[in-house]
C-alpha atoms as a PDB file:
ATOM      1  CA  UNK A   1      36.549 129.662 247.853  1.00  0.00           C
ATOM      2  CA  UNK A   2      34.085 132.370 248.765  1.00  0.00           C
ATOM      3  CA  UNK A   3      35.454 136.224 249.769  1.00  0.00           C
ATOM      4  CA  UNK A   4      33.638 138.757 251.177  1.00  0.00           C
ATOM      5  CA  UNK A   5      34.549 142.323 250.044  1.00  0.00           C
ATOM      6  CA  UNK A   6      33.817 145.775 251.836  1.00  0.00           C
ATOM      7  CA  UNK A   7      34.377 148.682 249.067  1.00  0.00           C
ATOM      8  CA  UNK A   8      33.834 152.155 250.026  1.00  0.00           C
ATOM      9  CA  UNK A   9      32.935 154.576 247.165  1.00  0.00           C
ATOM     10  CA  UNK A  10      32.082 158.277 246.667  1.00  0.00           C
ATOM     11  CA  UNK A  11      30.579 160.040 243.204  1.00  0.00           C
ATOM     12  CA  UNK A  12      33.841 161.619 242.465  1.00  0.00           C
ATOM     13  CA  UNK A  13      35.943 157.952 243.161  1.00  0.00           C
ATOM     14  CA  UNK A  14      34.264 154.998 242.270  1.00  0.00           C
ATOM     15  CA  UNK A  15      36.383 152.817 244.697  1.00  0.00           C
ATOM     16  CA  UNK A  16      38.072 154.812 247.542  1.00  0.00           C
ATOM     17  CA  UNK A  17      38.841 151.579 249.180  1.00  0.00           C
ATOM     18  CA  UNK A  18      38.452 147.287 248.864  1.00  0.00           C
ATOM     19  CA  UNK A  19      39.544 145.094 251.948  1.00  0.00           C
ATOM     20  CA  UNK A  20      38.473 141.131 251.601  1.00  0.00           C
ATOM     21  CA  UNK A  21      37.660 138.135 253.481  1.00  0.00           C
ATOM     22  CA  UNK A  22      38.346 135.333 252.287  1.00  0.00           C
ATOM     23  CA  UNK A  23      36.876 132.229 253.365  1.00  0.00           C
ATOM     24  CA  UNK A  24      39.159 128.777 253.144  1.00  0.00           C
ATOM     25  CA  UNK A  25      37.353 126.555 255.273  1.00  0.00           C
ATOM     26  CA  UNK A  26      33.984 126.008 256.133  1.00  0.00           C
ATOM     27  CA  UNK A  27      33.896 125.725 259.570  1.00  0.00           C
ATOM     28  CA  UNK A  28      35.666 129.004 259.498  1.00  0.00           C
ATOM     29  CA  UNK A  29      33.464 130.907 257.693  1.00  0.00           C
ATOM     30  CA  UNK A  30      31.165 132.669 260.780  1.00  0.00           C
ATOM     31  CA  UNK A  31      34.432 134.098 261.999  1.00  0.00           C
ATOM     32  CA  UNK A  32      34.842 135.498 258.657  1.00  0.00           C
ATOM     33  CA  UNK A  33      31.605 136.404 258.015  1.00  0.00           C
ATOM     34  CA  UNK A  34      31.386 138.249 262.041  1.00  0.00           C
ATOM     35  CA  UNK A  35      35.279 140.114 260.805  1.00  0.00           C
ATOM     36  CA  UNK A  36      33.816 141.064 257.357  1.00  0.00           C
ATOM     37  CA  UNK A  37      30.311 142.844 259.332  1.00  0.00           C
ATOM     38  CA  UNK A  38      32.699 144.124 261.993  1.00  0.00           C
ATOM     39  CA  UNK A  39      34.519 146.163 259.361  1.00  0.00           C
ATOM     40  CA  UNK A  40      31.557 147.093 257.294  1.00  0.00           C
ATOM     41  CA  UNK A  41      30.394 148.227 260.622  1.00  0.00           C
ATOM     42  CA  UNK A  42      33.164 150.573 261.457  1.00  0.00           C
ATOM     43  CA  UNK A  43      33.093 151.842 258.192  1.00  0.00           C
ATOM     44  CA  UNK A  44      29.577 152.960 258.047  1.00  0.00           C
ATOM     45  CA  UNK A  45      29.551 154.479 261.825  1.00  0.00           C
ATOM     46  CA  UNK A  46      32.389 156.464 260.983  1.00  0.00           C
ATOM     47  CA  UNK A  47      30.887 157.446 258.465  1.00  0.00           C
ATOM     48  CA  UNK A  48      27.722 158.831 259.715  1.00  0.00           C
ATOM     49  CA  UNK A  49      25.659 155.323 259.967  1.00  0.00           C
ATOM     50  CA  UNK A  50      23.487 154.486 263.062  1.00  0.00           C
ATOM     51  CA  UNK A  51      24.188 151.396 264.995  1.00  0.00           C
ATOM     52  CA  UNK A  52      20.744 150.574 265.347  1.00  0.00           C
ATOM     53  CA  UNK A  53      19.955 150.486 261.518  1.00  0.00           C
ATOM     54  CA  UNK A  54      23.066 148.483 260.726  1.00  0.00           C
ATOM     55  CA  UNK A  55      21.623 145.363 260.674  1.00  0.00           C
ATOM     56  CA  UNK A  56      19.262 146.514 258.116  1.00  0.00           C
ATOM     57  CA  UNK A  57      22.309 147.949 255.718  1.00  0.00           C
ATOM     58  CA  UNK A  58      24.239 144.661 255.866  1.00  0.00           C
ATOM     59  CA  UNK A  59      21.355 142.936 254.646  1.00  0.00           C
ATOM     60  CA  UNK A  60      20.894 145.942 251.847  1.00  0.00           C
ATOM     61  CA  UNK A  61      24.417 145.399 251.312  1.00  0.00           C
ATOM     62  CA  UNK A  62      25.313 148.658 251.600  1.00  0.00           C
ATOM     63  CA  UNK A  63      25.798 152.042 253.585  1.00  0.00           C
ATOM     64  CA  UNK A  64      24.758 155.403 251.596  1.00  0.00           C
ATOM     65  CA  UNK A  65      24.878 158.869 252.410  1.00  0.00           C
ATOM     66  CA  UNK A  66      23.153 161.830 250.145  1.00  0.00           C
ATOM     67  CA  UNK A  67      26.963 163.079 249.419  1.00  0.00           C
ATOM     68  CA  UNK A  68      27.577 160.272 247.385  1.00  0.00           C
ATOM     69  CA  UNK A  69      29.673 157.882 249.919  1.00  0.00           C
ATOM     70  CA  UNK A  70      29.012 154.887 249.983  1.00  0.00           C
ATOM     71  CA  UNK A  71      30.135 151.417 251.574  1.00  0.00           C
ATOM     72  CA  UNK A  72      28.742 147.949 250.716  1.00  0.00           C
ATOM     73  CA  UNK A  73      29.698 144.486 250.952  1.00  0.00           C
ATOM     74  CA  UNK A  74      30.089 142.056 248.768  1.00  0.00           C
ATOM     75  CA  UNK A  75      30.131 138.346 248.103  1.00  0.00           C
ATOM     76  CA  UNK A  76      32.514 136.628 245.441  1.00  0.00           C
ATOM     77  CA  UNK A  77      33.471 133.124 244.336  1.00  0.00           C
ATOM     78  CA  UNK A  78      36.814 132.261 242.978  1.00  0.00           C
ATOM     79  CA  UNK A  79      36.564 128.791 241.360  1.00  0.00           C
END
């Protein structure tokens, strides 16, 4: 099974937060994959991201601001 994770970090807290996506089926895994980038999304504008360059972080994997904060996404496989 493959999961997606979206972890928000700042300097002072290494992991604020950790929400994940997990994928159980194949055919599934777009509407996974769109819920996972949906929430990375959110994060990221709310916390000072701009929509336009979005498309560019997810494929970074990550969100940064100079402060420290920080949001990325992450792949995983559990065997």
């Amino acid at each position: 099974m493959r999961v997606i994770h979206i972890i928000e970090s700042t300097v002072d807290s290494p992991i604020l937060s950790i929400e994940s996506f997990g994928i159980f089926e194949e055919q599934l895994s777009s509407d996974v994959v769109d819920k996972a980038e949906e929430n990375f999304k959110f994060k990221a504008i709310e916390n000072g991201a701009k929509e336009d360059d979005l498309d560019v972080d997810i494929e970074n994997g990550f969100y940064a601001r100079r402060d420290g904060y920080q949001v990325s996404i992450v792949w995983s496989t559990i065997e």
